[in-house]
Protein backbone atom coordinates (compact mmCIF):
# COMPACT_ATOMS: atom_id res chain seq x y z
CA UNK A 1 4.30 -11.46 2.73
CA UNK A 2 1.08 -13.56 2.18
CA UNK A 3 -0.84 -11.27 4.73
CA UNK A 4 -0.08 -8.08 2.43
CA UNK A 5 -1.09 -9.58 -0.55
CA UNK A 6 -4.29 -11.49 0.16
CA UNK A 7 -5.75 -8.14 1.09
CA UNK A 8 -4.21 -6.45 -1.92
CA UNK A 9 -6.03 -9.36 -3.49
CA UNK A 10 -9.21 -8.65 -1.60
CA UNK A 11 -9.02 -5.33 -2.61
CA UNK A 12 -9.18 -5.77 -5.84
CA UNK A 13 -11.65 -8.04 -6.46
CA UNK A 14 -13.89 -5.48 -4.11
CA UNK A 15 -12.42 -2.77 -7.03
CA UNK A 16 -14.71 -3.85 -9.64
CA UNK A 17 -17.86 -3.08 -7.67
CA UNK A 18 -16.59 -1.09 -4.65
CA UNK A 19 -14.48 1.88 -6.31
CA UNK A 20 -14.79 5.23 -4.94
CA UNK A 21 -12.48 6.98 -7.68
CA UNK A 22 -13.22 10.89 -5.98
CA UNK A 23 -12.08 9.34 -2.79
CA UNK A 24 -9.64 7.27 -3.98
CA UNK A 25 -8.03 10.53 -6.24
CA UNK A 26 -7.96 12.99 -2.66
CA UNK A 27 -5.66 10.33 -1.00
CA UNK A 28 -3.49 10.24 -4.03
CA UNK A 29 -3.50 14.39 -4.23
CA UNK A 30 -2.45 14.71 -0.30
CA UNK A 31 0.41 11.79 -1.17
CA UNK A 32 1.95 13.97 -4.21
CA UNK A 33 1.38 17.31 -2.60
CA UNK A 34 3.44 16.37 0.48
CA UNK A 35 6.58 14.47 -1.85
CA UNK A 36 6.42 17.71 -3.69
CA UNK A 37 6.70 20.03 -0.58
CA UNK A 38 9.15 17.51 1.15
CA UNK A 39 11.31 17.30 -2.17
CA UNK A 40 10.52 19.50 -4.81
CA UNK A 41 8.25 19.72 -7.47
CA UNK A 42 10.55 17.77 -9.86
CA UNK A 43 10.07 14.39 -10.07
CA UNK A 44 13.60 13.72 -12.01
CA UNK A 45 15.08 14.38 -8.79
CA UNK A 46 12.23 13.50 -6.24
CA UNK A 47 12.07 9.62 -6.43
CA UNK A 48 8.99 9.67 -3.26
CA UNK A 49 7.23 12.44 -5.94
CA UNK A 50 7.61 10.08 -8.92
CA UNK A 51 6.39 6.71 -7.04
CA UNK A 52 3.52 8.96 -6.03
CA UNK A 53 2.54 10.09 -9.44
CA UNK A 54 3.22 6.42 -10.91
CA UNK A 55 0.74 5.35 -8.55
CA UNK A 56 -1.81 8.13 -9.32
CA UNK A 57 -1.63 7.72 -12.98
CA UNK A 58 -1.68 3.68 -12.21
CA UNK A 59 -5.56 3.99 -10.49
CA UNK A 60 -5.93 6.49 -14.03
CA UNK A 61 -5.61 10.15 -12.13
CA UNK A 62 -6.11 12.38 -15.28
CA UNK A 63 -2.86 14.84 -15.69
CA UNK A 64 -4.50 17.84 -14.64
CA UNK A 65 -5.04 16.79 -11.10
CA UNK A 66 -1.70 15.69 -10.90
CA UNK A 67 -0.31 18.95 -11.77
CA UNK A 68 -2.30 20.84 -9.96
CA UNK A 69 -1.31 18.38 -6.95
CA UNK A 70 2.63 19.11 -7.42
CA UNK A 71 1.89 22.61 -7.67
CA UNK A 72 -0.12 22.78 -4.22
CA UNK A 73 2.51 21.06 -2.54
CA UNK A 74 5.47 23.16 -4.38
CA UNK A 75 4.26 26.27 -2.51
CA UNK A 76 2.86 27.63 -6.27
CA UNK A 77 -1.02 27.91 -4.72
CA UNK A 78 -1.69 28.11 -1.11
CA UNK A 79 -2.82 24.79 0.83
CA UNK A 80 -2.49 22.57 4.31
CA UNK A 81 0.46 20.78 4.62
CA UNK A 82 0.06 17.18 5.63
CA UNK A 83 2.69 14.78 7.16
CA UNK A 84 3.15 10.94 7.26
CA UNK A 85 2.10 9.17 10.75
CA UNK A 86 2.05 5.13 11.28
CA UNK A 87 -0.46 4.02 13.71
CA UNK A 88 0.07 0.37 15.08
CA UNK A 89 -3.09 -1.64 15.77
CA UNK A 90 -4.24 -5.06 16.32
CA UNK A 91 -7.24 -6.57 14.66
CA UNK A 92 -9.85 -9.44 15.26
CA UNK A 93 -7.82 -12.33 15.44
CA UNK A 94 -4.93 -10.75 17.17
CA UNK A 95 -3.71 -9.79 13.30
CA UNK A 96 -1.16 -7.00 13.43
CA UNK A 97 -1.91 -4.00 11.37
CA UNK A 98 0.20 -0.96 10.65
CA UNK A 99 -1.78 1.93 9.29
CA UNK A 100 -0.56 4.39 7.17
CA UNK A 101 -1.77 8.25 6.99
CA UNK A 102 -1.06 11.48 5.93
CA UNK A 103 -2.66 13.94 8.37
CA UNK A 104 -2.68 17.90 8.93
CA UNK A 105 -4.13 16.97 12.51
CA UNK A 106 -2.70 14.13 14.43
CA UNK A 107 -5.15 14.11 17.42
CA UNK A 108 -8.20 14.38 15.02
CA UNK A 109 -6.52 11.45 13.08
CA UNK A 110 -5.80 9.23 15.88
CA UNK A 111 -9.59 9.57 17.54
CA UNK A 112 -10.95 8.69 13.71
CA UNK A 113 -8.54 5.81 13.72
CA UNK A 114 -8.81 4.84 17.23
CA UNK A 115 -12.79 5.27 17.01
CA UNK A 116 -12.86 2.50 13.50
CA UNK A 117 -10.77 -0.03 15.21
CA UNK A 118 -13.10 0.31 18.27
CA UNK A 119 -16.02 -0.02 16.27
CA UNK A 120 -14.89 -3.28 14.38
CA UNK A 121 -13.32 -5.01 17.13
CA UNK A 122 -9.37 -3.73 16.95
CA UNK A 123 -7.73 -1.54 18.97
CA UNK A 124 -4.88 1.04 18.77
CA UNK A 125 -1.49 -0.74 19.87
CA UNK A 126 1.45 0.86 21.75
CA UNK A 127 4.37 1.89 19.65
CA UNK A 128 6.54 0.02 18.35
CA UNK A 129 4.62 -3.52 19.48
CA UNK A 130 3.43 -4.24 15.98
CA UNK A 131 6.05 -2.00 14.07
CA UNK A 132 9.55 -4.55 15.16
CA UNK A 133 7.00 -7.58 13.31
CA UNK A 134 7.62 -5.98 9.37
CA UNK A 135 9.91 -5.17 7.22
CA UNK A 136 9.85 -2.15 4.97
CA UNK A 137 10.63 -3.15 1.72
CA UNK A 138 10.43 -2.15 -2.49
CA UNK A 139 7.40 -4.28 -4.03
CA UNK A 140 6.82 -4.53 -7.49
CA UNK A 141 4.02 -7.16 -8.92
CA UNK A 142 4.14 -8.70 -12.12
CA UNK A 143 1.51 -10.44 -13.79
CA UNK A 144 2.51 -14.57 -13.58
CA UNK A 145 1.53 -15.42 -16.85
CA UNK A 146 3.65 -12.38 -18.47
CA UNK A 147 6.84 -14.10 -17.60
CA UNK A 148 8.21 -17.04 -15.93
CA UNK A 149 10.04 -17.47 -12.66
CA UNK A 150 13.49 -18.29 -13.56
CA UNK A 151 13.20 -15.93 -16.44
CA UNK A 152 12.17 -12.89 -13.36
CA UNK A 153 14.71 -13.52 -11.25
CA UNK A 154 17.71 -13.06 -13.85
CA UNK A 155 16.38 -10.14 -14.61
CA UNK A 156 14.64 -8.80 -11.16
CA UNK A 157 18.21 -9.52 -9.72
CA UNK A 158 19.86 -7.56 -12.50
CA UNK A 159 17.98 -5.05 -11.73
CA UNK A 160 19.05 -4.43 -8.28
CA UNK A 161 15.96 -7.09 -6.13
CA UNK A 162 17.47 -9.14 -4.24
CA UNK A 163 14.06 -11.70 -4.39
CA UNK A 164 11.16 -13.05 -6.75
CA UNK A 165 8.15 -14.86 -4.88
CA UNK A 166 5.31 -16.20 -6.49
CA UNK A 167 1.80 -15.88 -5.00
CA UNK A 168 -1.03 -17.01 -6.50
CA UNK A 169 -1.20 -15.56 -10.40
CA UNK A 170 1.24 -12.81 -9.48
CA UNK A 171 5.57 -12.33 -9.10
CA UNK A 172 6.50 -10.49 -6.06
CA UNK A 173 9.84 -8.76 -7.00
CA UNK A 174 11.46 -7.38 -3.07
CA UNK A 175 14.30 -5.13 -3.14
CA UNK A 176 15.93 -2.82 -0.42
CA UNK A 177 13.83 0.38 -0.39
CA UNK A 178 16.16 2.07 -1.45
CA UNK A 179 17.09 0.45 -4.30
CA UNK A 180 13.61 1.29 -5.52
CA UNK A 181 14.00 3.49 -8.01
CA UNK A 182 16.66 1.13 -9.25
CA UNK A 183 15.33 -1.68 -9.33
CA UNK A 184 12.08 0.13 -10.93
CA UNK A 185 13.74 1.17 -13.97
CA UNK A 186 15.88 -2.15 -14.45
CA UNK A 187 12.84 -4.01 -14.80
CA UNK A 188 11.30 -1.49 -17.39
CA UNK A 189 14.56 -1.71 -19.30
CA UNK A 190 14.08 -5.62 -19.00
CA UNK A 191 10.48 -5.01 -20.54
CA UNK A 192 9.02 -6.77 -17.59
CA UNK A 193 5.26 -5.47 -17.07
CA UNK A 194 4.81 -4.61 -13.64
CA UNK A 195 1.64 -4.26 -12.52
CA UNK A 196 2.00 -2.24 -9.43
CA UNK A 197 5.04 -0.81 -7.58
CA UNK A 198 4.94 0.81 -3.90
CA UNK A 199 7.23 0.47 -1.20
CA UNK A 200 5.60 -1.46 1.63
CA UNK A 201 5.64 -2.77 4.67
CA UNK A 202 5.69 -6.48 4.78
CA UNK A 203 5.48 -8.53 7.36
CA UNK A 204 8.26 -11.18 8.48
CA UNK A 205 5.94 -13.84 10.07
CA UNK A 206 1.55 -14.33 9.53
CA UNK A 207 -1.51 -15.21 11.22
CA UNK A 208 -3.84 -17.99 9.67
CA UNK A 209 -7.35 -16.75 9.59
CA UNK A 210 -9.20 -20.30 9.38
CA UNK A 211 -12.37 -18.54 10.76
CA UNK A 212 -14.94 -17.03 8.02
CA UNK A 213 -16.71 -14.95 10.60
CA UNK A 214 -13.19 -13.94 12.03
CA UNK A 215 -11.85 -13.20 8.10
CA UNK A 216 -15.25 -10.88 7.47
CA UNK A 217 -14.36 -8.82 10.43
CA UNK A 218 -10.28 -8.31 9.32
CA UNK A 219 -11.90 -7.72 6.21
CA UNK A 220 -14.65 -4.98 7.37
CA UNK A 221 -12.19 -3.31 9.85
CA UNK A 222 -9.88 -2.39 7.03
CA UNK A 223 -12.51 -1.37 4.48
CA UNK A 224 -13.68 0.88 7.34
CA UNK A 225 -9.87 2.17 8.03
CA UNK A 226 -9.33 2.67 4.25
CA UNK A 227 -12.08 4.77 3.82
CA UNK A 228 -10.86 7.13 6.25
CA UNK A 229 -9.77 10.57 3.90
CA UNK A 230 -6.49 10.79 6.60
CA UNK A 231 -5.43 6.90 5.72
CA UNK A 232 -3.39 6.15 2.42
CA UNK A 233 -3.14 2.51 3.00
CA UNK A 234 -2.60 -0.29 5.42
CA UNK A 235 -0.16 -3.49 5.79
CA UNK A 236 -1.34 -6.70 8.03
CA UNK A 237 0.27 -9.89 8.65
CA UNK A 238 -2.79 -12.20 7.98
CA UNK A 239 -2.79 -15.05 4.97
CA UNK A 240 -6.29 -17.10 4.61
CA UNK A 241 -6.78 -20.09 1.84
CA UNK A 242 -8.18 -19.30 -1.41
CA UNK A 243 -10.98 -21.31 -0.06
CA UNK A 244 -11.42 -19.20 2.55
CA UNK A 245 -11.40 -16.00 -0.04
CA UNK A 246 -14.65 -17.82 -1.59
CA UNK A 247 -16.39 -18.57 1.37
CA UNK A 248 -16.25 -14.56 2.18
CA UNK A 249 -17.76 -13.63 -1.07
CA UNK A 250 -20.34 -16.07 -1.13
């Protein structure tokens, strides 16, 4: 768990100076576009289409691009069809990685992928060496200081989680995956203001990075990965004190 969110944490303190909204707005087009042509343009009855819009409205996708994005991948307007790989990798450190893309050319994918991990001192893993070490599960994150702990859990359970963890100044509400949409719409019946919701991989054991040098490397590697057009996102199993967090940025 800690591994995913201290680079979701990473992330977005980067956002504030480092956001590439035309890049980040393609990945979230090829994400709805493929829910749509997988299950239909209807989000009512596509849950994978409505998580994808909820997170392209979340990073403030205007509506029109959204459409136009369900349309593509509906079959209304001609277009490339992309499909979901996971590449396993390790990275400095020995920290697992799992790397999440939606491709319309696996081998051009893989030699982009392979060819970053290379270049910041990973390397593509063999399948399923990386893969066994994480869970897939529902996340949702809600701000700490919008609700207490005991107070999220009566009501995260209620909704169909089955666990409330709390790192740093944010809830982590877990549920089955799919018990997503569930548990999604129990917690906005319970008012609770969740922040960001996704299903994830999360891993079941982490790697201490002690080593600033070693941390700015993890921390390059994936910047470098993410801003691959072909990767949507990617889930490691490293956790690093806050201290540590400090000593990168200064």
């Amino acid at each position: 768990m800690a591994g995913h969110s201290h680079w979701a944490k990473i992330k977005r303190q980067k956002g504030a100076t480092d956001v590439r909204k035309g890049k980040v707005f393609s990945k979230h087009v090829r994400l709805i576009m493929t829910a749509a042509r997988m299950g239909g343009g209807d989000p009512d009855m596509n849950p994978r289409l409505r998580l994808a819009m909820d997170k392209a409205r979340a990073d403030g996708m205007p509506k029109d691009n959204v459409d136009r994005a369900i349309k593509k991948g509906s079959g209304e307007t001609g277009t490339a069809a992309y499909e979901p790989v996971v590449y396993e990798a390790y990275l400095p450190g020995g920290v697992a990685c799992l790397i999440d893309c939606l491709t319309d050319n696996r081998n051009r994918t893989v030699g982009e992928v392979r060819n970053v991990l290379e270049n910041n001192g990973g390397r593509l893993a063999s399948g399923g060496s990386v893969l066994w070490s994480f869970e897939q599960r529902a996340l949702f994150r809600v701000p700490a200081a919008s609700i207490g702990e005991e107070a999220l859990v009566e009501a995260a359970l209620a909704a169909g989680a089955d666990d409330v963890r709390t790192v740093g100044d944010e809830h982590e509400v877990l549920a089955a995956p799919q018990k997503f949409a569930e548990a999604r719409d129990g917690l906005a019946a319970a008012k609770i203001q969740v922040k960001s919701a996704e299903i994830a991989w999360i891993p079941k054991s982490t790697v201490e990075v002690r080593d600033v040098e070693v941390a700015r490397k993890i921390v390059a590697a994936l910047d470098a990965l993410e801003d691959d057009d072909d990767v949507q996102t990617t889930f490691t199993n490293f956790e690093m004190s806050d201290e540590l967090v400090r000593s990168m940025s200064g």
